[in-house]
N, C-alpha and C. Protein backbone atom coordinates (compact mmCIF):
# COMPACT_ATOMS: atom_id res chain seq x y z
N UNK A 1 -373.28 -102.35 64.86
CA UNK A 1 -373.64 -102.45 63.46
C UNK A 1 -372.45 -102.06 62.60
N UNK A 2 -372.02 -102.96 61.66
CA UNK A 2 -371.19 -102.59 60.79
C UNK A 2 -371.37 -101.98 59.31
N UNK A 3 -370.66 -101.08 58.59
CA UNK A 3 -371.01 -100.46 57.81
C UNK A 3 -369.84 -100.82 57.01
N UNK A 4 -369.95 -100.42 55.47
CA UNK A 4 -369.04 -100.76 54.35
C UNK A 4 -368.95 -99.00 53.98
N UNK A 5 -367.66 -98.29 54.14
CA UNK A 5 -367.81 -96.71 53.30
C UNK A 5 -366.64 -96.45 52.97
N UNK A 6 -366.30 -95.09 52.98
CA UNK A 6 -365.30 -94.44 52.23
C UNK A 6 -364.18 -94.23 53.22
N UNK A 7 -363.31 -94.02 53.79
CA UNK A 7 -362.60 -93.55 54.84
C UNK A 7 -361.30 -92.57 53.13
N UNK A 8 -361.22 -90.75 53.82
CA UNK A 8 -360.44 -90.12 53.07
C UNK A 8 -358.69 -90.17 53.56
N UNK A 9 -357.98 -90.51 52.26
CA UNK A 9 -356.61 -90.31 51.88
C UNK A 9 -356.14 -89.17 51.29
N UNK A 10 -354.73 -89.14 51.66
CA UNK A 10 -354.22 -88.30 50.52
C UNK A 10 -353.62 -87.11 51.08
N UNK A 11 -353.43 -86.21 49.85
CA UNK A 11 -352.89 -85.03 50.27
C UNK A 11 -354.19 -84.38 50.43
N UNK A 12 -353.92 -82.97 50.69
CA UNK A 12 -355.33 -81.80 50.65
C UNK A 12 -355.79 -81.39 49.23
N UNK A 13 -356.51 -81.57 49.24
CA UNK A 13 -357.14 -81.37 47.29
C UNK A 13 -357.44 -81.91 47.04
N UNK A 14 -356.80 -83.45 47.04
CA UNK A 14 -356.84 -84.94 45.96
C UNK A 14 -357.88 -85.54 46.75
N UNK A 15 -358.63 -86.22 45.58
CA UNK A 15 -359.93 -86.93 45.74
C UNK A 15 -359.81 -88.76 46.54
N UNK A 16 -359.08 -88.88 46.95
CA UNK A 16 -358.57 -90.38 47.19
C UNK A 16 -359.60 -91.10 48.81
N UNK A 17 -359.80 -92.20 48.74
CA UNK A 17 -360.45 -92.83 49.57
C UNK A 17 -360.21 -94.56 49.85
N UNK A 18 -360.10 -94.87 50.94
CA UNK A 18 -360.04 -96.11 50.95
C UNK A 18 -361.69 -96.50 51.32
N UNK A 19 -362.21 -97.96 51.01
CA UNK A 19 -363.00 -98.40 50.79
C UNK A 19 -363.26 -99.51 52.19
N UNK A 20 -363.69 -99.51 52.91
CA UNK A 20 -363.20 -99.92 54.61
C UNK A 20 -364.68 -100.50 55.23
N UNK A 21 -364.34 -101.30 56.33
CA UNK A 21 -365.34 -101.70 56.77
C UNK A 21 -365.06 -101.26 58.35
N UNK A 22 -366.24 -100.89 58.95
CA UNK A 22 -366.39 -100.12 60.63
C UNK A 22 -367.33 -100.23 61.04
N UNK A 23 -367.05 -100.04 62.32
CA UNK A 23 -368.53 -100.00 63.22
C UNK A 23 -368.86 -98.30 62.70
N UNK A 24 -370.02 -98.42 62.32
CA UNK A 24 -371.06 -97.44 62.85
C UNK A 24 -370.37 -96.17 63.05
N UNK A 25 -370.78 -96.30 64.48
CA UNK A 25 -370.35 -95.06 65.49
C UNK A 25 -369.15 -94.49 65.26
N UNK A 26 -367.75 -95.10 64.69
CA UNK A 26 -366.54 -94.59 64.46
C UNK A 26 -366.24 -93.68 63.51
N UNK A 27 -365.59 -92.60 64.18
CA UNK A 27 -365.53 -91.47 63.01
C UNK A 27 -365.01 -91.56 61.99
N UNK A 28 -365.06 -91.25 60.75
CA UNK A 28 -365.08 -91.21 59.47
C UNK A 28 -363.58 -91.92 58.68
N UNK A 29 -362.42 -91.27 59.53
CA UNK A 29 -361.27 -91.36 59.32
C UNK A 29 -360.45 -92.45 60.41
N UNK A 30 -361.28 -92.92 61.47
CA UNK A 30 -361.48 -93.55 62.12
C UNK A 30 -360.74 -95.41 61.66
N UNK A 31 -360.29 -96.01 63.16
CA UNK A 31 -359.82 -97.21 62.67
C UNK A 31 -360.92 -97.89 62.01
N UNK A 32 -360.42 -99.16 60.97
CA UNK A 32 -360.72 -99.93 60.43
C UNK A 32 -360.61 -101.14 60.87
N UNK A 33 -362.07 -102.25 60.28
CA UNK A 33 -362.15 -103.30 60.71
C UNK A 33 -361.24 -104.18 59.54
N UNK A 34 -361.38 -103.58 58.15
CA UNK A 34 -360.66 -104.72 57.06
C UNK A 34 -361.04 -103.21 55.90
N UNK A 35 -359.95 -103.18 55.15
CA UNK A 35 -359.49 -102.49 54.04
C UNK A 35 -359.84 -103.23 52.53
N UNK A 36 -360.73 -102.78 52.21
CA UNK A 36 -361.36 -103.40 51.16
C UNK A 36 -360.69 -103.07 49.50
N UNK A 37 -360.53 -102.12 49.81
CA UNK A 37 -359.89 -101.45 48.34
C UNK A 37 -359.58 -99.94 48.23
N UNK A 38 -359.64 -99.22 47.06
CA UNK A 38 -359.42 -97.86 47.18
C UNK A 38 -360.23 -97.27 46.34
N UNK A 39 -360.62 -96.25 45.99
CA UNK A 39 -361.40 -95.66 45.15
C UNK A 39 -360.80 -93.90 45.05
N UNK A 40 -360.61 -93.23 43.52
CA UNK A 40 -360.37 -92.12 42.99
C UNK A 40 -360.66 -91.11 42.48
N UNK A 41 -361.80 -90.36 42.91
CA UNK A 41 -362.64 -89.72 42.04
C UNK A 41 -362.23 -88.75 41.15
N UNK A 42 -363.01 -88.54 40.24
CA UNK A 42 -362.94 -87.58 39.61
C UNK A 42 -361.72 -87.97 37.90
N UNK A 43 -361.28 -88.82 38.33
CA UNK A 43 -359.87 -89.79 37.04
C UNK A 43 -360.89 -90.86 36.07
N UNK A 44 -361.00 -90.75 35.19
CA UNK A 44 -361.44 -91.72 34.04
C UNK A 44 -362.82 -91.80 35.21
N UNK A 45 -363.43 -91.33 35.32
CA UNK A 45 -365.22 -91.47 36.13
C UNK A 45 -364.78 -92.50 36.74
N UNK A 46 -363.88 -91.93 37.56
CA UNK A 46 -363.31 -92.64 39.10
C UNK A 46 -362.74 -94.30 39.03
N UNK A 47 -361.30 -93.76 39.28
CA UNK A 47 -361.00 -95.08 39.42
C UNK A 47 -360.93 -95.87 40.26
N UNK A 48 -360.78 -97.04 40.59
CA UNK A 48 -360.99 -97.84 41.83
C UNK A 48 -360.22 -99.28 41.61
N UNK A 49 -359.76 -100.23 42.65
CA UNK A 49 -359.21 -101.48 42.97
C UNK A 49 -359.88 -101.71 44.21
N UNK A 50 -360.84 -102.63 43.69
CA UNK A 50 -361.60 -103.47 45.29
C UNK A 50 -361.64 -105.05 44.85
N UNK A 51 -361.72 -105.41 46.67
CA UNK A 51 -362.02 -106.48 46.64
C UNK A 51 -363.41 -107.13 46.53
N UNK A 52 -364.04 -107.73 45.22
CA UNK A 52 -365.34 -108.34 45.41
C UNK A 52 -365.77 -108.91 46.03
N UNK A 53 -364.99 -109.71 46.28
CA UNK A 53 -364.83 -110.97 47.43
C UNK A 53 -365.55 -111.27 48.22
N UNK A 54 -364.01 -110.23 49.16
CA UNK A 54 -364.81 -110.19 50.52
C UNK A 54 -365.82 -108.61 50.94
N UNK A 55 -366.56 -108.06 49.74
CA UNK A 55 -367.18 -107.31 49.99
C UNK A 55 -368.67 -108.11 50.29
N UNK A 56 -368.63 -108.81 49.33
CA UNK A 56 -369.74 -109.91 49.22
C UNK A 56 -370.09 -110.50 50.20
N UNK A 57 -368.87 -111.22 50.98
CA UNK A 57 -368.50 -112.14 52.45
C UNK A 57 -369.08 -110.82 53.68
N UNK A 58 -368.75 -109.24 53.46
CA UNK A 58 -368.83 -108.74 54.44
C UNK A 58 -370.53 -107.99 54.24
N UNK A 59 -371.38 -108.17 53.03
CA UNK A 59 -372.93 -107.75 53.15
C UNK A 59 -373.43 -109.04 53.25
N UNK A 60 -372.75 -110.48 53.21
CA UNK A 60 -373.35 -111.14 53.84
C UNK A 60 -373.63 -111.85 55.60
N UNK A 61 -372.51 -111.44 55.98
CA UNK A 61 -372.12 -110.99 57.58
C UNK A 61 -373.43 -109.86 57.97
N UNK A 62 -373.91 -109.42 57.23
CA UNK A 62 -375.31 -108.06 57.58
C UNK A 62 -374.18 -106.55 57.76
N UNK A 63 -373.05 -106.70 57.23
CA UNK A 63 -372.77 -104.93 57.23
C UNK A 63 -373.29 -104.46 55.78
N UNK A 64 -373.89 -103.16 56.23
CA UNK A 64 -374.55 -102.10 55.21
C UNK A 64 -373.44 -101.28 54.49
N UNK A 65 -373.74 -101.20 53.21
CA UNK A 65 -372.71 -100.12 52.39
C UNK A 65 -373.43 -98.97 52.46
N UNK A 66 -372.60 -97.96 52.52
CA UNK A 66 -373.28 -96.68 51.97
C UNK A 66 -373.68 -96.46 50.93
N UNK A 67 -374.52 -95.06 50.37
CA UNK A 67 -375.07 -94.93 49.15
C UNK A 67 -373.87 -95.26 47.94
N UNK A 68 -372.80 -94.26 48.21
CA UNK A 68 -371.56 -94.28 47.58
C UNK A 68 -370.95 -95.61 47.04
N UNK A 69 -370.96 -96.33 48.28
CA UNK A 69 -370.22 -97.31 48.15
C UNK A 69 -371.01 -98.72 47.11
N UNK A 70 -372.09 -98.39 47.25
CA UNK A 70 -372.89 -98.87 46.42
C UNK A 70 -373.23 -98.73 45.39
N UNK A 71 -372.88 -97.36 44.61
CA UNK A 71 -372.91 -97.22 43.16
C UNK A 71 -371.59 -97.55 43.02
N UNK A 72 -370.31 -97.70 43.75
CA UNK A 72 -368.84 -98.11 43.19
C UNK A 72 -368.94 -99.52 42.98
N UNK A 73 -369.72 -100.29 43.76
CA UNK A 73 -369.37 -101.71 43.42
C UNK A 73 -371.13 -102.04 42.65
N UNK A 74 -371.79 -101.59 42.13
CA UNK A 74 -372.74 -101.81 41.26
C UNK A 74 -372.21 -101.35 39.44
């Protein structure tokens, strides 16, 4: 089962995340199937660069976004 979430960047402190698609089971920080975009929290009520695209292409394939990831691209 594939999932759409957050995978964390950055230094220690900073809020940074890439926006990634994975199996499931793979841990958090874990390889990636396709790199969707990035997301910034906490800057102008979080900034972000994603792809619509193929986010669209990849919940229509049947991978699930997380809660998160679902208020970023709503």
């Amino acid at each position: 089962m594939l999932v759409i979430r957050l995978s964390r960047v950055g230094k220690r402190g900073e809020r940074r995340f890439r926006i990634v698609v994975q199996e499931k089971r793979s841990r958090r920080d874990g390889e990636a199937i396709e790199f969707l975009g990035w997301y910034e929290k906490g800057i102008e009520k979080g900034k972000k660069e994603a792809n619509k695209e193929r986010y669209s292409y990849w919940l229509s394939v049947g991978a699930e976004p997380s809660t998160t990831v679902a208020k970023i691209f709503s």
